[in-house]
Protein backbone atom coordinates (compact mmCIF):
# COMPACT_ATOMS: atom_id res chain seq x y z
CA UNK A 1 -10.74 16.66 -3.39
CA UNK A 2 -9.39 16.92 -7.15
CA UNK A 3 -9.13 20.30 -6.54
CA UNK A 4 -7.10 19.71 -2.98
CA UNK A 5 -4.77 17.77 -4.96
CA UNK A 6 -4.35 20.47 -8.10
CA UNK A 7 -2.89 22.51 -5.11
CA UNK A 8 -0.22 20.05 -4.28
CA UNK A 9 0.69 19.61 -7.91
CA UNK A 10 1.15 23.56 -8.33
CA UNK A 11 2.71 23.79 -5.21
CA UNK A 12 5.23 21.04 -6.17
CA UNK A 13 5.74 23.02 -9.59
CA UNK A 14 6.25 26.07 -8.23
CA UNK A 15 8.96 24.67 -5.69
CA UNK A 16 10.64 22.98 -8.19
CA UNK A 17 10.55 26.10 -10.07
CA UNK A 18 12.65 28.24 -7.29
CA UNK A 19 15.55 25.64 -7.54
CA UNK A 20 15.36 25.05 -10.49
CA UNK A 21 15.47 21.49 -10.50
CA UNK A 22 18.67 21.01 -9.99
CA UNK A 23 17.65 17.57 -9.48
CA UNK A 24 19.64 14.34 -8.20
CA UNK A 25 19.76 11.13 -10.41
CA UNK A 26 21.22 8.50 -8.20
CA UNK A 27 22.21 4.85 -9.62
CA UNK A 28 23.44 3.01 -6.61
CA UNK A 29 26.18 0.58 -7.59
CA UNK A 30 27.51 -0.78 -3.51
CA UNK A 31 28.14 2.66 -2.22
CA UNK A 32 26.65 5.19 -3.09
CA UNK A 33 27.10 7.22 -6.21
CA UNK A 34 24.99 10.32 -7.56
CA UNK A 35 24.98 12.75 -10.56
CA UNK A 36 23.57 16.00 -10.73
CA UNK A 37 21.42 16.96 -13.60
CA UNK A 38 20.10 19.69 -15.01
CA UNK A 39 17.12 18.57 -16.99
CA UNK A 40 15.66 16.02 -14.78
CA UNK A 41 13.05 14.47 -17.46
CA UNK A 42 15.76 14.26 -20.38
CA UNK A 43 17.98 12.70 -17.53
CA UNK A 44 15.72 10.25 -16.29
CA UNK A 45 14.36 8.74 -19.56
CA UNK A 46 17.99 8.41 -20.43
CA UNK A 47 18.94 6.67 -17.26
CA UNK A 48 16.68 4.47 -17.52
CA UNK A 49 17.45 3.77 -21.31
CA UNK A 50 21.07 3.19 -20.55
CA UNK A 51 19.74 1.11 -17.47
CA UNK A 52 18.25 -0.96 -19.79
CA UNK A 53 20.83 -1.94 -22.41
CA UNK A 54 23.38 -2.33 -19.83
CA UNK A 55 21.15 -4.94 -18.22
CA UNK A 56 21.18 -3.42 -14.87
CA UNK A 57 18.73 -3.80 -12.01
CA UNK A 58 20.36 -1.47 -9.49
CA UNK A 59 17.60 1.34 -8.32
CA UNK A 60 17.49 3.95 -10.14
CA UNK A 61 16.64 6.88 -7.01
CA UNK A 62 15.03 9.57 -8.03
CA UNK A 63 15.23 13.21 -6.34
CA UNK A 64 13.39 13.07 -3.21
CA UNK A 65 9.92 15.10 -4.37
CA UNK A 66 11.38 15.52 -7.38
CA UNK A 67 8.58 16.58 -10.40
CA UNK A 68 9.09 14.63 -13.93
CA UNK A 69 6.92 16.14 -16.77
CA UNK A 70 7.01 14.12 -19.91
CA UNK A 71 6.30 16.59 -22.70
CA UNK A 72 6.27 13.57 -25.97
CA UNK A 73 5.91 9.70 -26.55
CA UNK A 74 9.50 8.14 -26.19
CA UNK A 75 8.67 5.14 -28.11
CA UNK A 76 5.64 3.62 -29.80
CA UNK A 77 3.79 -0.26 -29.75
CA UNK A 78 2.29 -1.34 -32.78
CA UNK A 79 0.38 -4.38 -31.73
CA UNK A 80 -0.99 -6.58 -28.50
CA UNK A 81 -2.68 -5.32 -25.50
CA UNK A 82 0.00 -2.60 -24.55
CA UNK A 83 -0.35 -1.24 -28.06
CA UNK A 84 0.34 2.41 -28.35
CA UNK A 85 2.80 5.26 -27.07
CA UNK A 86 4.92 5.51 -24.27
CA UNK A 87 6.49 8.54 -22.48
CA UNK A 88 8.90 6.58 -21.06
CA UNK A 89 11.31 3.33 -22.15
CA UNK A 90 9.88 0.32 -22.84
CA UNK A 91 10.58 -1.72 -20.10
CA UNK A 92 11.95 -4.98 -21.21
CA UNK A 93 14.77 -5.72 -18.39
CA UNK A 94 14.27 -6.04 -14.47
CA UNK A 95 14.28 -2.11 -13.03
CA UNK A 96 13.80 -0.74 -10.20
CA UNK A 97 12.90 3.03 -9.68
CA UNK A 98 12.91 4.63 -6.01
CA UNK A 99 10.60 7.70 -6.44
CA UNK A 100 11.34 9.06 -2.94
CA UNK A 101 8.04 10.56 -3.45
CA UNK A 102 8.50 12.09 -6.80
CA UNK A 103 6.07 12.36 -9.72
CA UNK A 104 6.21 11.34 -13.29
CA UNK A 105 4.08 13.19 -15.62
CA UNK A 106 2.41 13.62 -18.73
CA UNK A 107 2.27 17.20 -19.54
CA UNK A 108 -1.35 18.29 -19.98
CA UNK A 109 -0.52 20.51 -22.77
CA UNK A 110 1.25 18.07 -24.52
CA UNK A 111 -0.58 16.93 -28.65
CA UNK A 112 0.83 13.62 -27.95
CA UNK A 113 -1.36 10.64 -26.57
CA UNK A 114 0.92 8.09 -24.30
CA UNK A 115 1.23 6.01 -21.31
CA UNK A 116 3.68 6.43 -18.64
CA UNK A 117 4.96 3.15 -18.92
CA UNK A 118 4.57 -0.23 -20.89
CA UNK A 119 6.12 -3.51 -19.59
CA UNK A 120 6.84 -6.43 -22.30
CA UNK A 121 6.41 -9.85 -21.10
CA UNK A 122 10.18 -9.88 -20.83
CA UNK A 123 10.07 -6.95 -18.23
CA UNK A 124 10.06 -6.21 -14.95
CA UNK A 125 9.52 -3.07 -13.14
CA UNK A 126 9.29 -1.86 -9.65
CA UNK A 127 8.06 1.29 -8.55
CA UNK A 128 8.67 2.31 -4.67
CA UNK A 129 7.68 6.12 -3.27
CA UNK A 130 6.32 7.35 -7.21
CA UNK A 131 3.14 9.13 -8.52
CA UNK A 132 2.23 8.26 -11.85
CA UNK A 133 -0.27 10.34 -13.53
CA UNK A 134 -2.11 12.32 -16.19
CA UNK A 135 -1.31 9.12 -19.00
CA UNK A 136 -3.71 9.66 -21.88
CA UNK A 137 -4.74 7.01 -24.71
CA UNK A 138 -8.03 7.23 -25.71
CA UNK A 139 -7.56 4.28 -28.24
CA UNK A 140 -5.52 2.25 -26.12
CA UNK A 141 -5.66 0.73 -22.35
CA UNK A 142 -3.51 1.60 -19.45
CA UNK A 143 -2.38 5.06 -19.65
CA UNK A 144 -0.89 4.94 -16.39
CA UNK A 145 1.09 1.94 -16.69
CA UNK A 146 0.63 -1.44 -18.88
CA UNK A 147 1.45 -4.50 -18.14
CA UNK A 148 2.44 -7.84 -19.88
CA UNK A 149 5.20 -8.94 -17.97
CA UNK A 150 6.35 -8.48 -13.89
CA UNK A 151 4.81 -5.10 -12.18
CA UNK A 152 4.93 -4.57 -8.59
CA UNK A 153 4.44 -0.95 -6.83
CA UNK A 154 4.98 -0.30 -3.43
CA UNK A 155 3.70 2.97 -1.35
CA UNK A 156 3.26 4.61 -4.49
CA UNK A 157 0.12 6.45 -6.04
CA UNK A 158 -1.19 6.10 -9.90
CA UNK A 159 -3.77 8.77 -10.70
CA UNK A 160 -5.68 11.35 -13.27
CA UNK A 161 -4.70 8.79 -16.37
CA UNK A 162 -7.41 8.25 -19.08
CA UNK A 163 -7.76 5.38 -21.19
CA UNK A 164 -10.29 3.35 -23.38
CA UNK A 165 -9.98 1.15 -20.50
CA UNK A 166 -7.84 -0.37 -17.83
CA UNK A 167 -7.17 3.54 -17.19
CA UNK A 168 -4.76 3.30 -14.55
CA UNK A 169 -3.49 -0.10 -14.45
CA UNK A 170 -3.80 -2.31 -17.68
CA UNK A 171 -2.34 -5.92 -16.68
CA UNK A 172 -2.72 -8.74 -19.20
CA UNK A 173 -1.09 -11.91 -18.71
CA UNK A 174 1.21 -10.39 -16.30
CA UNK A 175 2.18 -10.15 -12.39
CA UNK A 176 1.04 -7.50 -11.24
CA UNK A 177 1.28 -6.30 -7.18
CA UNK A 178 -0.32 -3.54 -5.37
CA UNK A 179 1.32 -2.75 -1.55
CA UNK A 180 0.56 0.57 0.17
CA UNK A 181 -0.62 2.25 -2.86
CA UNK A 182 -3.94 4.22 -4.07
CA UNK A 183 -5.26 4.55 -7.21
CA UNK A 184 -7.42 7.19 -7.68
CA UNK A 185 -9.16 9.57 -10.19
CA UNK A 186 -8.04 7.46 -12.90
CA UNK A 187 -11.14 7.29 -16.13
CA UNK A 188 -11.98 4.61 -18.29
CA UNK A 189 -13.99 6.21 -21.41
CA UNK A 190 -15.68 2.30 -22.10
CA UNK A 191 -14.44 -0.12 -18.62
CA UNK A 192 -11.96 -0.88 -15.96
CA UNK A 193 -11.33 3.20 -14.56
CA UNK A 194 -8.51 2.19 -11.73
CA UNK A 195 -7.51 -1.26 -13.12
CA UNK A 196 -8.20 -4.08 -15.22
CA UNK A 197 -6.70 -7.86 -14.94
CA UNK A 198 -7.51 -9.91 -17.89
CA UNK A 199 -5.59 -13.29 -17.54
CA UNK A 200 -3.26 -12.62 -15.14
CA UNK A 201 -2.17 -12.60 -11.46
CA UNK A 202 -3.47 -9.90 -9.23
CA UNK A 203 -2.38 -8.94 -5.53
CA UNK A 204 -3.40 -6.20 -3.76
CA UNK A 205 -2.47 -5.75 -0.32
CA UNK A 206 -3.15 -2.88 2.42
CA UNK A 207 -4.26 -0.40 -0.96
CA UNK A 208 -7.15 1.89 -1.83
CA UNK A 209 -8.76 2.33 -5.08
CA UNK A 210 -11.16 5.18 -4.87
CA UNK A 211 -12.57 8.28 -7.08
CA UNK A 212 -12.06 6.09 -9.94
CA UNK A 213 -14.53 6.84 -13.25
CA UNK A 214 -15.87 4.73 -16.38
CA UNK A 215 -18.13 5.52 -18.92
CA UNK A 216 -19.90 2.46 -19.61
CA UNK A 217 -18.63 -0.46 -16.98
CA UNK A 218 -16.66 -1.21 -13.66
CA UNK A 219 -15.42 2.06 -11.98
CA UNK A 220 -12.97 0.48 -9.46
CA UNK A 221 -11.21 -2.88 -10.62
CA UNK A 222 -12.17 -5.25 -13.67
CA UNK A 223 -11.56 -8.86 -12.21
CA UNK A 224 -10.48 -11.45 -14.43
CA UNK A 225 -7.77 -13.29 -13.54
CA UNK A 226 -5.96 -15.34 -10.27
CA UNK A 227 -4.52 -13.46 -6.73
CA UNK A 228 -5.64 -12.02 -4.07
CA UNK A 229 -6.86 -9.12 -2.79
CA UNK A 230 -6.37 -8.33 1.36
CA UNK A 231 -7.26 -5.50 3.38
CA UNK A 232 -7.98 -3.13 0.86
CA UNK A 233 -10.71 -0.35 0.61
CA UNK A 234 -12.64 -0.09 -2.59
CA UNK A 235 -15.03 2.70 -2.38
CA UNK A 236 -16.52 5.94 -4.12
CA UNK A 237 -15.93 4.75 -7.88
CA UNK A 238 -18.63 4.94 -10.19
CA UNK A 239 -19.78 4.34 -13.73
CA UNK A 240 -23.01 5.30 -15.86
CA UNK A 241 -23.27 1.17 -16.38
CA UNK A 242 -22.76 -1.74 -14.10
CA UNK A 243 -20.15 -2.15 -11.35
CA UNK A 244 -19.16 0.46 -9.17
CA UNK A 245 -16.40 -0.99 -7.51
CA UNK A 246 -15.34 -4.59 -8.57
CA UNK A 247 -16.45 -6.58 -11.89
CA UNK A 248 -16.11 -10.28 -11.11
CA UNK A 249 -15.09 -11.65 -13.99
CA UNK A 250 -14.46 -15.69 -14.99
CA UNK A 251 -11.06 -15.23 -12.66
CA UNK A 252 -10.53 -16.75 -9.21
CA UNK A 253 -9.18 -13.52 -7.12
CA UNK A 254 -10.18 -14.25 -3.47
CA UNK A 255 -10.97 -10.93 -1.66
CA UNK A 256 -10.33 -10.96 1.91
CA UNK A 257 -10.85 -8.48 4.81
CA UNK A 258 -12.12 -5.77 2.36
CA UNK A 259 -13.98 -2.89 2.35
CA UNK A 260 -16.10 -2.68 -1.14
CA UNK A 261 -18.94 -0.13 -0.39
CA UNK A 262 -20.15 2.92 -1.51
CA UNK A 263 -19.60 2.79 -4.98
CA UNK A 264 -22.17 3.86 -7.46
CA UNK A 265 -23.58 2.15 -10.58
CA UNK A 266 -26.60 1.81 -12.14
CA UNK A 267 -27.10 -1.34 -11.33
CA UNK A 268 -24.08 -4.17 -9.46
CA UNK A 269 -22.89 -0.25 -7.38
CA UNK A 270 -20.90 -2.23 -5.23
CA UNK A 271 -19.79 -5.77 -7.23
CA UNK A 272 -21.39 -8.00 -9.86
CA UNK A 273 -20.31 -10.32 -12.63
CA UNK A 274 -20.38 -14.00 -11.33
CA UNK A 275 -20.24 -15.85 -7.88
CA UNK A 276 -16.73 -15.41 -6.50
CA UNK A 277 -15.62 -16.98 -2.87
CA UNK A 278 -14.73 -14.89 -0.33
CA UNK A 279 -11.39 -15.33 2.05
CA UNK A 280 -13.94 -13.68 4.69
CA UNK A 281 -14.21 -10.98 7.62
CA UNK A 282 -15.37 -8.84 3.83
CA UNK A 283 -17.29 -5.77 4.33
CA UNK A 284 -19.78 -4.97 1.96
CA UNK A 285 -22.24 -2.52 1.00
CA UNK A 286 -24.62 -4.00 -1.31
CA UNK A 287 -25.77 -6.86 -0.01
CA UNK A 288 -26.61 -8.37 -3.75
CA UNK A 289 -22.72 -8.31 -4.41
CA UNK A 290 -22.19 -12.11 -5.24
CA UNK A 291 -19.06 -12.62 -2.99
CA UNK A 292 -20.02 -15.91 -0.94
CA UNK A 293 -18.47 -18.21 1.75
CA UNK A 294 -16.67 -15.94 3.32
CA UNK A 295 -16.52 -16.28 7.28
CA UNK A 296 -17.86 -13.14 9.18
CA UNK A 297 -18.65 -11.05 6.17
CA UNK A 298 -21.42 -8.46 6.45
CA UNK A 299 -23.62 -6.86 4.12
CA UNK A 300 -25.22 -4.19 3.42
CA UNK A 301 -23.39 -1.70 6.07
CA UNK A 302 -21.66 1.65 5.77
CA UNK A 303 -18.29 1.92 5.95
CA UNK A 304 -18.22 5.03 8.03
CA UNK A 305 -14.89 6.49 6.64
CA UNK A 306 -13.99 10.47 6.15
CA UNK A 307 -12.91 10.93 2.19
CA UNK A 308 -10.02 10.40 0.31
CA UNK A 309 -7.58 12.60 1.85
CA UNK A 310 -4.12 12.85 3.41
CA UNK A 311 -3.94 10.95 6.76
CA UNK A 312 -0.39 10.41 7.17
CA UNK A 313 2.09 8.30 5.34
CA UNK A 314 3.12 8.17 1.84
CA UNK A 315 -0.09 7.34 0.06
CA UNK A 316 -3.98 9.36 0.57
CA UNK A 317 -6.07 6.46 2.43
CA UNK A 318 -9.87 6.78 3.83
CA UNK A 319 -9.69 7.13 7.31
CA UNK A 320 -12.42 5.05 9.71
CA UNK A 321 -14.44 7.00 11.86
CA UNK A 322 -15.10 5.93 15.64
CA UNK A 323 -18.19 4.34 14.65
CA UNK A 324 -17.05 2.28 11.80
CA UNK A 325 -18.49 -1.51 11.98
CA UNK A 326 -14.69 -2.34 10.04
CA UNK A 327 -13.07 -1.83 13.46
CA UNK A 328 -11.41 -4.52 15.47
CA UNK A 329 -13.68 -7.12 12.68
CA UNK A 330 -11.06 -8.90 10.62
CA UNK A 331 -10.02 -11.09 13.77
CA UNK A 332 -6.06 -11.42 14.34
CA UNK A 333 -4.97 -10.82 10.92
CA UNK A 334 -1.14 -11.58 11.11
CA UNK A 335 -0.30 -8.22 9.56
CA UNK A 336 2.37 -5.48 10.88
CA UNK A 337 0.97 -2.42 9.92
CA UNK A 338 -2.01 -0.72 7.58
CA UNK A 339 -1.73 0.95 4.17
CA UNK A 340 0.09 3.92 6.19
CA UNK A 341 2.11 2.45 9.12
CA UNK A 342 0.27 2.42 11.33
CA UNK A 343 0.29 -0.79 13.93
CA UNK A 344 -2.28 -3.32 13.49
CA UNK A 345 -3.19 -4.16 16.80
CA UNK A 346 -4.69 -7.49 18.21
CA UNK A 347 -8.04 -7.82 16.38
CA UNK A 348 -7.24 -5.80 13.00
CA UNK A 349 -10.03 -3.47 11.15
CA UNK A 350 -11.38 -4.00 7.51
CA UNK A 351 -9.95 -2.26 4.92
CA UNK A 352 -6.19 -0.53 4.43
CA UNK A 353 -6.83 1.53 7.10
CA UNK A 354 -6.63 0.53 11.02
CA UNK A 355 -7.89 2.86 13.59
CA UNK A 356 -5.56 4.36 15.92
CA UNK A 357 -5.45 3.57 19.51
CA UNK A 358 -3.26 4.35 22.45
CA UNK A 359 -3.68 0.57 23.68
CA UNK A 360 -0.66 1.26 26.30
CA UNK A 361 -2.19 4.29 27.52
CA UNK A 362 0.48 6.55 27.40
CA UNK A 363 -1.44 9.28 25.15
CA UNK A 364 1.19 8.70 22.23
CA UNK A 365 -0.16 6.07 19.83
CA UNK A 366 3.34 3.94 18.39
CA UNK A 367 4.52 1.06 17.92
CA UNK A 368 4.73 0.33 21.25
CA UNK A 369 1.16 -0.07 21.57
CA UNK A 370 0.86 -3.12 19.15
CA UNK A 371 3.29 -4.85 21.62
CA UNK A 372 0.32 -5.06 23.99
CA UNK A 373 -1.22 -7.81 21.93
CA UNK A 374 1.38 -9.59 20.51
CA UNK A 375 1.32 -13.71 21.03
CA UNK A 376 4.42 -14.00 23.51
CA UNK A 377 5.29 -16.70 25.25
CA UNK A 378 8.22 -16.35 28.24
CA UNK A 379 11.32 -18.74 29.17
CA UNK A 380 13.54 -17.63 32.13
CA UNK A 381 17.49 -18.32 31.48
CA UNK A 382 19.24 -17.75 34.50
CA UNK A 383 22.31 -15.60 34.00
CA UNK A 384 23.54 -11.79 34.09
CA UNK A 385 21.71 -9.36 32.59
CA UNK A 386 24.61 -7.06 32.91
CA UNK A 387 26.63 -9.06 30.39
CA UNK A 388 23.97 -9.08 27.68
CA UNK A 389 23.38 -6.38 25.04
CA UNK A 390 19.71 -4.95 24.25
CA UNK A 391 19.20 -6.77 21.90
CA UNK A 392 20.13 -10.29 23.42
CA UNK A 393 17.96 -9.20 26.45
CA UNK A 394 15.11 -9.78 24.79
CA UNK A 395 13.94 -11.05 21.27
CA UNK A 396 11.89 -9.30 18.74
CA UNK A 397 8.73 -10.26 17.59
CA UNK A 398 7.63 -10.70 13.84
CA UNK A 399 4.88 -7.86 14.16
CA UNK A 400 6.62 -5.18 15.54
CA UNK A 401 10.14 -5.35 16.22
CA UNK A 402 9.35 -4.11 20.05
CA UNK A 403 10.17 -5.91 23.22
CA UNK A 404 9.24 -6.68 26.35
CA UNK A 405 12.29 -5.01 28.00
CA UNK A 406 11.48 -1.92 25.46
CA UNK A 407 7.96 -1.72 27.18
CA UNK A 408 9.50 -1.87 30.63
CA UNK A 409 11.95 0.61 29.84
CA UNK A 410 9.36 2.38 28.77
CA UNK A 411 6.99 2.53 31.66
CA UNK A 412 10.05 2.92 33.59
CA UNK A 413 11.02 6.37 31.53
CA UNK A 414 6.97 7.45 32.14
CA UNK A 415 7.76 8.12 36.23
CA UNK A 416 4.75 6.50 37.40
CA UNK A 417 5.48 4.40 40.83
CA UNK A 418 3.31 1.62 39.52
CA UNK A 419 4.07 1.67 36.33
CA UNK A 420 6.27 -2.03 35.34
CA UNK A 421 3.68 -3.68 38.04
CA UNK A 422 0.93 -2.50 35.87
CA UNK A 423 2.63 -3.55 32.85
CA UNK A 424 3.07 -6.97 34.02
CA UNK A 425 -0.25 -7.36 35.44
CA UNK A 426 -1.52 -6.52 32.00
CA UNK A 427 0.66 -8.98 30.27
CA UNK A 428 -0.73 -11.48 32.57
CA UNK A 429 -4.11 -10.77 32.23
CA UNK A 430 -4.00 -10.27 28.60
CA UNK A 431 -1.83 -13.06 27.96
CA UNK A 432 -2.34 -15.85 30.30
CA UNK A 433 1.84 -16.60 30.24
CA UNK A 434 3.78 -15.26 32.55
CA UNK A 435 4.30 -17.25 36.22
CA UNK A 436 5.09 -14.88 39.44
CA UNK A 437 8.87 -15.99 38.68
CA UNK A 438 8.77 -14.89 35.04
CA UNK A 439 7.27 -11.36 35.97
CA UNK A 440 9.99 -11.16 38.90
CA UNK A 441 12.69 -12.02 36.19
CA UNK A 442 11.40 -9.24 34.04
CA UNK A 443 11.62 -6.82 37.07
CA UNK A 444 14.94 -8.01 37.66
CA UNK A 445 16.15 -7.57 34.19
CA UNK A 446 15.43 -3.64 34.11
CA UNK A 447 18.49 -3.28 37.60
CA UNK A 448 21.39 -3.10 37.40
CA UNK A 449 22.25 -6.43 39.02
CA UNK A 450 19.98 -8.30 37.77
CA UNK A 451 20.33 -12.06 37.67
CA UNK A 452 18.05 -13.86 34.56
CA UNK A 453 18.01 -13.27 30.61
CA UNK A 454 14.64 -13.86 29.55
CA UNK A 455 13.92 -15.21 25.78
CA UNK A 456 10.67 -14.62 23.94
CA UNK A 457 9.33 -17.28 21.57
CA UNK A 458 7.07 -15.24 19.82
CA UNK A 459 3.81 -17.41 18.10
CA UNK A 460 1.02 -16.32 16.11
């Protein structure tokens, strides 16, 4: 799999090397207003420098694909946790950097030791569509990115950084979010390989952390602090020590509707440290992992999952296979989509990744096929149909933005006879809420002439 991704990353080099990179630094300020650039790196570090002084949190969009290779430390920390060099800024003001799937990079060759990034406890930095990788401090922690203040990274990807510990994430005392995102092949030469929270808050939400390396303890994630972490997949990090996947520290991080399995340690391969509760519906590999009270957890299963790889979306994910116990076993889980987009539909599957299915039928899995199990409830306005727009037909629900009158309109485009009856006998059956009169008023709603507005109030 390394060796799939070394591909990408000389494909992406040699691309950018045909143009160029004559590469697009964009600072939205209301409307939109761009710069070309030449030299993309020496443009970005000093965009964000200037970003910095002038106090400005305005995104900072970076060339969509665009490839960022830092080739020397920018600035230096003497002291504290985030000691040691950084290839880019110090972050000590709120920014915000769209990566529009671009990559920032230490060079390999480089003779200098740094980070990517450091953020002071007066900092705040978002990351949205970036890959951060190839950090190295081998006397310091976080070589991807470390953290002392506010850190939150959304569909974005921090890999190949090496650090004493903490190798991809190092977050101390600091906020520090996870949405969409993978961390992978990250290696800790003494603990913590993917990520290490020591004292502060910790939420990880529809993310992987897999491939992930440490010498001597905790492969995956070093646990020592507050949060949460939700329907994530931990899996296939290792260490010569103890704790393959998750160290559970003195902190109180509650994981939920997790996949932490097939890790590999010498002894805790799967998570160890001290009792932690569980938020439940947990799935587990070893069955000595001392996560307890959680409802509908279950030990000592496989996963069933294909590797690391790319299965769609903006971030690499391991996909469940059609025999996976994690399907349809975290109950209704309130959540829109998984770590790549894709619906989560009526009971939701363990883990960041939810197995497709064409609920609807129509051999094209979409949204549409979440609307199937949405919590509806119907109320019949009399009126004309004719005189309301889309949108006031019928109203969205939380989940998936889809209506009922999309659904009919879209049996209606498949040319099947049957096809709205079927629909509403469905939403009957399934549902329990529509009267002969509500299921009429739908009907009526999709002609020209028809005579009722129907309202949704959506519930969970």
């Amino acid at each position: 799999m390394a060796n799939s991704f070394e591909r990408r990353r000389q494909a992406a080099r040699a691309a950018g090397a045909v143009r160029r990179q004559i590469l697009v630094l964009c600072v939205v300020f209301g409307a939109l207003s761009c710069t070309s650039h030449g030299s993309s790196t020496a443009e970005l570090i000093e965009t964000v420098r200037a970003a910095l002084e002038g106090g400005s949190s305005v995104p900072i969009e970076l060339v969509p694909n665009g490839y960022y290779v830092l080739d020397a430390a920018n600035n230096t920390e003497s002291q504290g946790p985030c000691s040691g060099a950084n290839g880019m800024p110090l972050i000590v003001e709120p920014i915000v950097i769209h990566g529009n799937g671009a990559t920032i990079e230490r060079n390999p060759a480089s003779l200098d030791e740094f980070r990517i990034f450091s953020v002071s406890s007066t900092g705040s930095l978002i990351l949205k569509d970036l890959t951060v990788q190839g950090g190295l401090l081998s006397a310091g922690d976080g070589a991807g990115i470390c953290n002392q203040g506010t850190l939150t990274l959304q569909r974005s990807t921090v890999s190949h950084n090496s650090a004493a510990g903490g190798a991809g994430i190092f977050n101390s005392q600091g906020q520090l979010s996870l949405a969409e995102t993978t961390l992978a092949w990250n290696h800790a030469l003494f603990q913590a390989g993917a990520l290490g929270n020591i004292g502060g808050e910790l939420n990880v939400v529809n993310s992987t952390i897999s491939e992930n390396s440490a010498g001597f303890s905790t492969g995956g994630m070093w646990l020592d602090g507050s949060g949460t972490i939700l329907h994530s997949t931990i899996t296939k990090n290792r260490t010569d020590g103890s704790f393959g996947g998750l160290y559970l520290g003195p902190g109180s991080e509650v994981v939920t509707s997790s996949i932490v399995a097939g890790n590999i340690a010498s002894r805790w391969p799967d998570c160890g440290g001290g009792w932690r509760d569980s938020g439940g519906h947990n799935l587990v590999g070893d069955p000595k992992c001392p996560l307890r009270g959680g409802f509908d957890d279950m030990f000592g299963l496989d996963p069933v999952m294909g590797p690391l790889a790319d299965n769609g979306g903006s971030t690499w994910t391991h996909a469940l296979l059609p025999s996976s116990p994690a399907i349809d076993a975290a109950g209704l889980c309130g959540m829109a989509t998984d770590q790549i987009g894709t619906p989560r539909i009526g009971p939701c599957d363990i883990g960041s990744y939810e197995y497709p299915a064409d609920v609807d039928g129509d051999g094209i899995i979409d949204a549409m096929d979440a609307c199937w199990y949405s919590d509806m409830s119907f109320t019949v306005v009399v009126g004309d149909c004719d005189s309301l727009a889309p949108n006031q037909l019928l109203r969205h629900g939380p989940h998936t933005g889809c209506t009922v009158a999309d659904l009919v309109a879209k049996a209606l485009a498949s040319g099947r006879d049957d096809a709205v009856e079927t629909l509403l006998e469905h939403l009957s059956e399934q549902l329990g809420l529509l009267s002969d009169g509500q299921a009429e008023a739908i009907e009526d709603c999709t002609e020209p002439d028809g005579d009722y507005r129907i309202e949704e109030d959506w519930r969970r």
